[in-house]
Protein backbone atom coordinates (compact mmCIF):
# COMPACT_ATOMS: atom_id res chain seq x y z
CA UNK A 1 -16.16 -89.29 37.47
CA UNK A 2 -17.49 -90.63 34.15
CA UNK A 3 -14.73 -92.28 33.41
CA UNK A 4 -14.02 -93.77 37.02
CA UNK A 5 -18.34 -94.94 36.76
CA UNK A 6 -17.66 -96.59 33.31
CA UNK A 7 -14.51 -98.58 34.60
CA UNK A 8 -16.11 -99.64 37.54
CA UNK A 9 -19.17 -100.79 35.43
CA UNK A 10 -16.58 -103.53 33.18
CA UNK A 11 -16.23 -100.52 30.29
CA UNK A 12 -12.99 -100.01 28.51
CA UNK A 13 -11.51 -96.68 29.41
CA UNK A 14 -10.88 -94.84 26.08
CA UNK A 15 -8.09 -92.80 25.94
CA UNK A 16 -5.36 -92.00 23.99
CA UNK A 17 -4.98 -91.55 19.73
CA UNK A 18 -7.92 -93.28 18.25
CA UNK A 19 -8.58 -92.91 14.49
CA UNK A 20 -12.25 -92.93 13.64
CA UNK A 21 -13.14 -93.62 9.67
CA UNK A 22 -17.08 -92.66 7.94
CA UNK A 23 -18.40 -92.30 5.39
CA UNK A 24 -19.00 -88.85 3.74
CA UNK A 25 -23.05 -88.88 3.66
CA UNK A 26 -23.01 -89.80 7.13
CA UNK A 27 -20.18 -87.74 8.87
CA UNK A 28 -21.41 -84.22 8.91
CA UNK A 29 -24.70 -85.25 9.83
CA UNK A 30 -23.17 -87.70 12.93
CA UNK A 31 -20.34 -85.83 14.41
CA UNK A 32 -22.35 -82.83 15.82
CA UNK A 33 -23.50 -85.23 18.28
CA UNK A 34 -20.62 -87.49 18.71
CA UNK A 35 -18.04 -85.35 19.41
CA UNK A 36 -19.32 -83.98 22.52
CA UNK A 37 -20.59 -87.36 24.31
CA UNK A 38 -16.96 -88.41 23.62
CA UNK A 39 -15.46 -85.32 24.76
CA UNK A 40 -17.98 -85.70 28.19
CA UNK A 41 -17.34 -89.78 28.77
CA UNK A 42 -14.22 -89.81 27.63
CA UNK A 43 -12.22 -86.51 27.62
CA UNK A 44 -8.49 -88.61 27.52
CA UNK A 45 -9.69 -89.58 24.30
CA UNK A 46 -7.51 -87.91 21.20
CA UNK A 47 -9.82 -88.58 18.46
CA UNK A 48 -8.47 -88.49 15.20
CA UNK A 49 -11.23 -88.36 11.96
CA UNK A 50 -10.70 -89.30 8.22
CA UNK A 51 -13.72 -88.84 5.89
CA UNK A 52 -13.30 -91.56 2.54
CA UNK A 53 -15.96 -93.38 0.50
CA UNK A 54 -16.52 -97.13 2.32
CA UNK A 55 -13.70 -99.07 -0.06
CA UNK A 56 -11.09 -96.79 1.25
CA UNK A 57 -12.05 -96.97 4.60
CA UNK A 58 -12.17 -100.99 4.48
CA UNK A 59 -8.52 -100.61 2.91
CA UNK A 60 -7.51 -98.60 5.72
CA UNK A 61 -8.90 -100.30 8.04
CA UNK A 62 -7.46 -103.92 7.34
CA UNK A 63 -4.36 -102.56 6.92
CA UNK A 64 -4.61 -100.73 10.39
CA UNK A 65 -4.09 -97.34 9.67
CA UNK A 66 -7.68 -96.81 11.16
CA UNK A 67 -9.25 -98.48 14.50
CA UNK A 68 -13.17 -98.04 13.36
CA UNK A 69 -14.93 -96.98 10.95
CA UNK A 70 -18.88 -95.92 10.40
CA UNK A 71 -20.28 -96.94 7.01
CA UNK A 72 -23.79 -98.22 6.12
CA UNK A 73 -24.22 -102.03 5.82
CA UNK A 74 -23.68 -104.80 4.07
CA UNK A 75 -20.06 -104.42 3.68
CA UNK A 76 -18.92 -108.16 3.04
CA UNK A 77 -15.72 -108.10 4.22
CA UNK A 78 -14.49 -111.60 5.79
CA UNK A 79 -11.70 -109.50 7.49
CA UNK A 80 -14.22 -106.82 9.53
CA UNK A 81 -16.28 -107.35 12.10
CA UNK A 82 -19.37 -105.00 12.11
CA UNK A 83 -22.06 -103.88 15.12
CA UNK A 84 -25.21 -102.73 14.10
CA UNK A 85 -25.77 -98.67 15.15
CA UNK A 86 -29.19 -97.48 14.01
CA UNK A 87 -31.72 -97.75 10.98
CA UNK A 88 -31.26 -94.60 8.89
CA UNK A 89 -34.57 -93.45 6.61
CA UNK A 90 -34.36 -92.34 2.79
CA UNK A 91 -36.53 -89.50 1.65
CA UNK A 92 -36.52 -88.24 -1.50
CA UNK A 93 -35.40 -84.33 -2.33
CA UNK A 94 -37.32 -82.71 -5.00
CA UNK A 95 -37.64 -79.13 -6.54
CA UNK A 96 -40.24 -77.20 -4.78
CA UNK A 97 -43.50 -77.14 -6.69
CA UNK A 98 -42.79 -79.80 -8.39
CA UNK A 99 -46.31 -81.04 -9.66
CA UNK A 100 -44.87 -84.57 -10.20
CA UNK A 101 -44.51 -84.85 -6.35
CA UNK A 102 -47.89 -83.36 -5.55
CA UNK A 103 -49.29 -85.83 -3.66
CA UNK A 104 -46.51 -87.67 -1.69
CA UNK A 105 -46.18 -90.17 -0.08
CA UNK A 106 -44.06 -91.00 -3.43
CA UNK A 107 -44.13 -94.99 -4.63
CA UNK A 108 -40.65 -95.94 -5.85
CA UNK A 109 -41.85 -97.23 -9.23
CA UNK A 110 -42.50 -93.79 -9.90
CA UNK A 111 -41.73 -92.54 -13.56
CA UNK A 112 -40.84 -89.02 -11.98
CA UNK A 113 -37.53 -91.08 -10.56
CA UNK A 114 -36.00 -91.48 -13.65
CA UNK A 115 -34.62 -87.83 -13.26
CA UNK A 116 -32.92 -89.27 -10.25
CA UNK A 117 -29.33 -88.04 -10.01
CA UNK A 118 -26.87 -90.14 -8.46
CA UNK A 119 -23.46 -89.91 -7.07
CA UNK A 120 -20.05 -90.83 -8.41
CA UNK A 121 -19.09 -94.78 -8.50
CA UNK A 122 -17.77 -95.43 -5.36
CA UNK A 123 -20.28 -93.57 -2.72
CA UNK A 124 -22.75 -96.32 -0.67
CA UNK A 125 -25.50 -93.96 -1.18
CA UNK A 126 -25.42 -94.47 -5.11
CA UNK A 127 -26.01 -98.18 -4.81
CA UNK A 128 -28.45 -97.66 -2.01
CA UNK A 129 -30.25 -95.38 -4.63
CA UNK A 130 -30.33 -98.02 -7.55
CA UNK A 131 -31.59 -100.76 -5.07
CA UNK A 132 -34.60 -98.12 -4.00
CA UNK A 133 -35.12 -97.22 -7.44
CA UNK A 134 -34.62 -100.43 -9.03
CA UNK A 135 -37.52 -100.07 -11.88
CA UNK A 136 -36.69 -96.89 -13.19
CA UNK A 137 -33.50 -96.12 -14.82
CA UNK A 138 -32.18 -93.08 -13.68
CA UNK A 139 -30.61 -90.65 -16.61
CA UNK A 140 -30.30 -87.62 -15.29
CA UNK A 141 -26.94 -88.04 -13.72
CA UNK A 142 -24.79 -88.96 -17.01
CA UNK A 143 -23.73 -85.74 -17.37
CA UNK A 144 -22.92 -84.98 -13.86
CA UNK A 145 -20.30 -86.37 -11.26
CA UNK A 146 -21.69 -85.20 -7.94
CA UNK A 147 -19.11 -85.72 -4.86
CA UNK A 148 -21.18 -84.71 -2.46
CA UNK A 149 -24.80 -84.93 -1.12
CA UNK A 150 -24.81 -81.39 -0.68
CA UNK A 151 -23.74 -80.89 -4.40
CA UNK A 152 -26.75 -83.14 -5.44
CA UNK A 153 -29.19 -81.35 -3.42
CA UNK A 154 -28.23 -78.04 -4.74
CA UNK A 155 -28.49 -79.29 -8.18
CA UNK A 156 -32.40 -80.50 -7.14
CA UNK A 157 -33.15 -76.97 -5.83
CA UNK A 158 -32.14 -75.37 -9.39
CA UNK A 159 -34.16 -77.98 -11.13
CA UNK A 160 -32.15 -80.24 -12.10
CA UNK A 161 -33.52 -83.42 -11.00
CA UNK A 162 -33.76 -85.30 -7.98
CA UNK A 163 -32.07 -87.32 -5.54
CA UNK A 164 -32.33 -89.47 -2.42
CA UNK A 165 -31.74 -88.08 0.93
CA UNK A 166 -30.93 -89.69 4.06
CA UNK A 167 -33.39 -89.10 7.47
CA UNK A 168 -30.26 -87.53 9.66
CA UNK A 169 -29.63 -85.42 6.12
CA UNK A 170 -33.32 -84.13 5.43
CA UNK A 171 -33.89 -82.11 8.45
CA UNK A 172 -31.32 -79.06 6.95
CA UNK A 173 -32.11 -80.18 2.90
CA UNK A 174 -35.59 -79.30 4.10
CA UNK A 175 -34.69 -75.27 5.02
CA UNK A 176 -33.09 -74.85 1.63
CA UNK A 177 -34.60 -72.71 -0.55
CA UNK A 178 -36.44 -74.13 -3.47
CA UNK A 179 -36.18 -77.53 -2.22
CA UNK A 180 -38.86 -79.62 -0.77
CA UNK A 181 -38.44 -83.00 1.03
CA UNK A 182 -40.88 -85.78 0.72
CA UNK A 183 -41.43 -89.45 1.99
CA UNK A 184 -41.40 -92.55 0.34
CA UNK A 185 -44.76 -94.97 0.00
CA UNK A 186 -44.11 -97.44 3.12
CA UNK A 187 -42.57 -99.66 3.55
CA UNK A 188 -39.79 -96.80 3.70
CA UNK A 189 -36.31 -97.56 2.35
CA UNK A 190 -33.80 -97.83 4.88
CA UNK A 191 -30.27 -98.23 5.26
CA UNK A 192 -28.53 -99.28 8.08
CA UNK A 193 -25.63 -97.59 10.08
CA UNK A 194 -22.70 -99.41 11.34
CA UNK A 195 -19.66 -99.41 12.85
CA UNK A 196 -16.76 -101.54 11.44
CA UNK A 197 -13.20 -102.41 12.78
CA UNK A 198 -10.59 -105.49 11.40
CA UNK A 199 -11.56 -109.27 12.91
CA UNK A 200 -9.13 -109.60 16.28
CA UNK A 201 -8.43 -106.05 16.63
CA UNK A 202 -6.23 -105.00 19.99
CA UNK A 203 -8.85 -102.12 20.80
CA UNK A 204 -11.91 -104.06 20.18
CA UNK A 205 -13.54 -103.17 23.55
CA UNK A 206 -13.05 -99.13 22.58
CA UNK A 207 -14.92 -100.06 19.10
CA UNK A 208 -17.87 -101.87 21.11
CA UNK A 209 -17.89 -99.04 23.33
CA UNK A 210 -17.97 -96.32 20.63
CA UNK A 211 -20.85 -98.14 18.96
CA UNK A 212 -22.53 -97.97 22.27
CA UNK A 213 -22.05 -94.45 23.03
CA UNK A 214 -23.52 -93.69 19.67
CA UNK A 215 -26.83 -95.97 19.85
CA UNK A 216 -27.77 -94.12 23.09
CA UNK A 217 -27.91 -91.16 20.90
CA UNK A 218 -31.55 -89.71 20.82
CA UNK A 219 -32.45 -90.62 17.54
CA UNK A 220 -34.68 -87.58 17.39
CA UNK A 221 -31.88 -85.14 17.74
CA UNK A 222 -30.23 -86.88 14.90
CA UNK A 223 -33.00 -86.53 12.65
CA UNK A 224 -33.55 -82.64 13.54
């Protein structure tokens, strides 16, 4: 019947193989509540899912091996289109007891950033780190080559440093052990969720349609 009610409304019916790019700091976090909306709306749909850093899925994605993909803007690319999906907030995860974060909210001139560890070239979320952090110079990650969030955050609950956390991330950084999460002085840092498919792409509509299905979302339940 959902399907029949979205038809009727001027909605493409999605069905079929459809191959769904994002990014690694944002798919684990996302999917939990994707998945089943799609599944509900749209159970025709056979959803296939590749997880790559945002270069590979541009790559891929101009040379049509994917329909979509979700990264975090900008991307910059003349030959993708791109539909805004929802703001996403950066905290900051720090070792618990930490007296340097005492008294949060933190402001992001702080000298306690310059343990900030970052990671590997090619990840969004390392450049969206720098442009938070921009007047400190983080250090702590020349020794390390983190390929994962959860990596990072491990290495912040041994002591290690610490790193920036997304708002759909912090809710299960925040119930590890020896790891605290706390906010940035306002205006927060933000970065913004999208999703992106080649200029003049055949299954346009479905894209459009994804994007939709995910901004009705209750932006709460992300964030738990």
């Amino acid at each position: 019947r959902d399907v029949e009610t979205t038809a009727r409304r001027g909605r493409p019916t999605m069905e079929g193989r459809f191959r769904l790019g994002i990014i690694p700091t944002v798919a684990p976090y996302l999917l939990p509540h994707v998945l089943p909306e799609l599944k509900r709306h749209y159970p025709s749909l056979q959803l296939e899912l590749r997880e790559a850093v945002t270069a590979s899925l541009v790559e891929e994605a101009t040379s049509g091996r994917l329909d979509a993909f979700i990264a975090a803007l900008p991307l910059d690319q003349p030959a993708i289109v791109t539909e805004k999906l929802f703001p996403d907030r950066f905290f900051l995860a720090v070792p618990a007891g930490d007296p340097a974060f005492a008294s949060p909210p933190v402001p992001p001139e702080s000298p306690a950033l310059e343990r900030l560890m970052l990671l590997e070239e090619g990840h969004c979320l390392r450049e969206q780190a720098l442009a938070v952090c921009g007047n400190v110079r983080p250090v702590a990650m020349a020794s390390y080559g983190a390929t994962s969030l959860t990596t990072l955050l491990q290495m912040v609950a041994h002591g290690l440093g610490v790193t920036l956390v997304p708002e759909m991330a912090a809710s299960a950084a925040g119930v590890m052990p020896d790891l605290r999460i706390v906010p940035f002085q306002e205006p927060m840092p933000q970065r913004m969720i999208c999703m992106a498919w080649r200029k003049n792409k055949v299954r346009q509509d479905e894209c459009v349609e994804l994007a939709r299905i995910i901004r009705g979302l209750d932006r709460a339940v992300l964030a738990a």
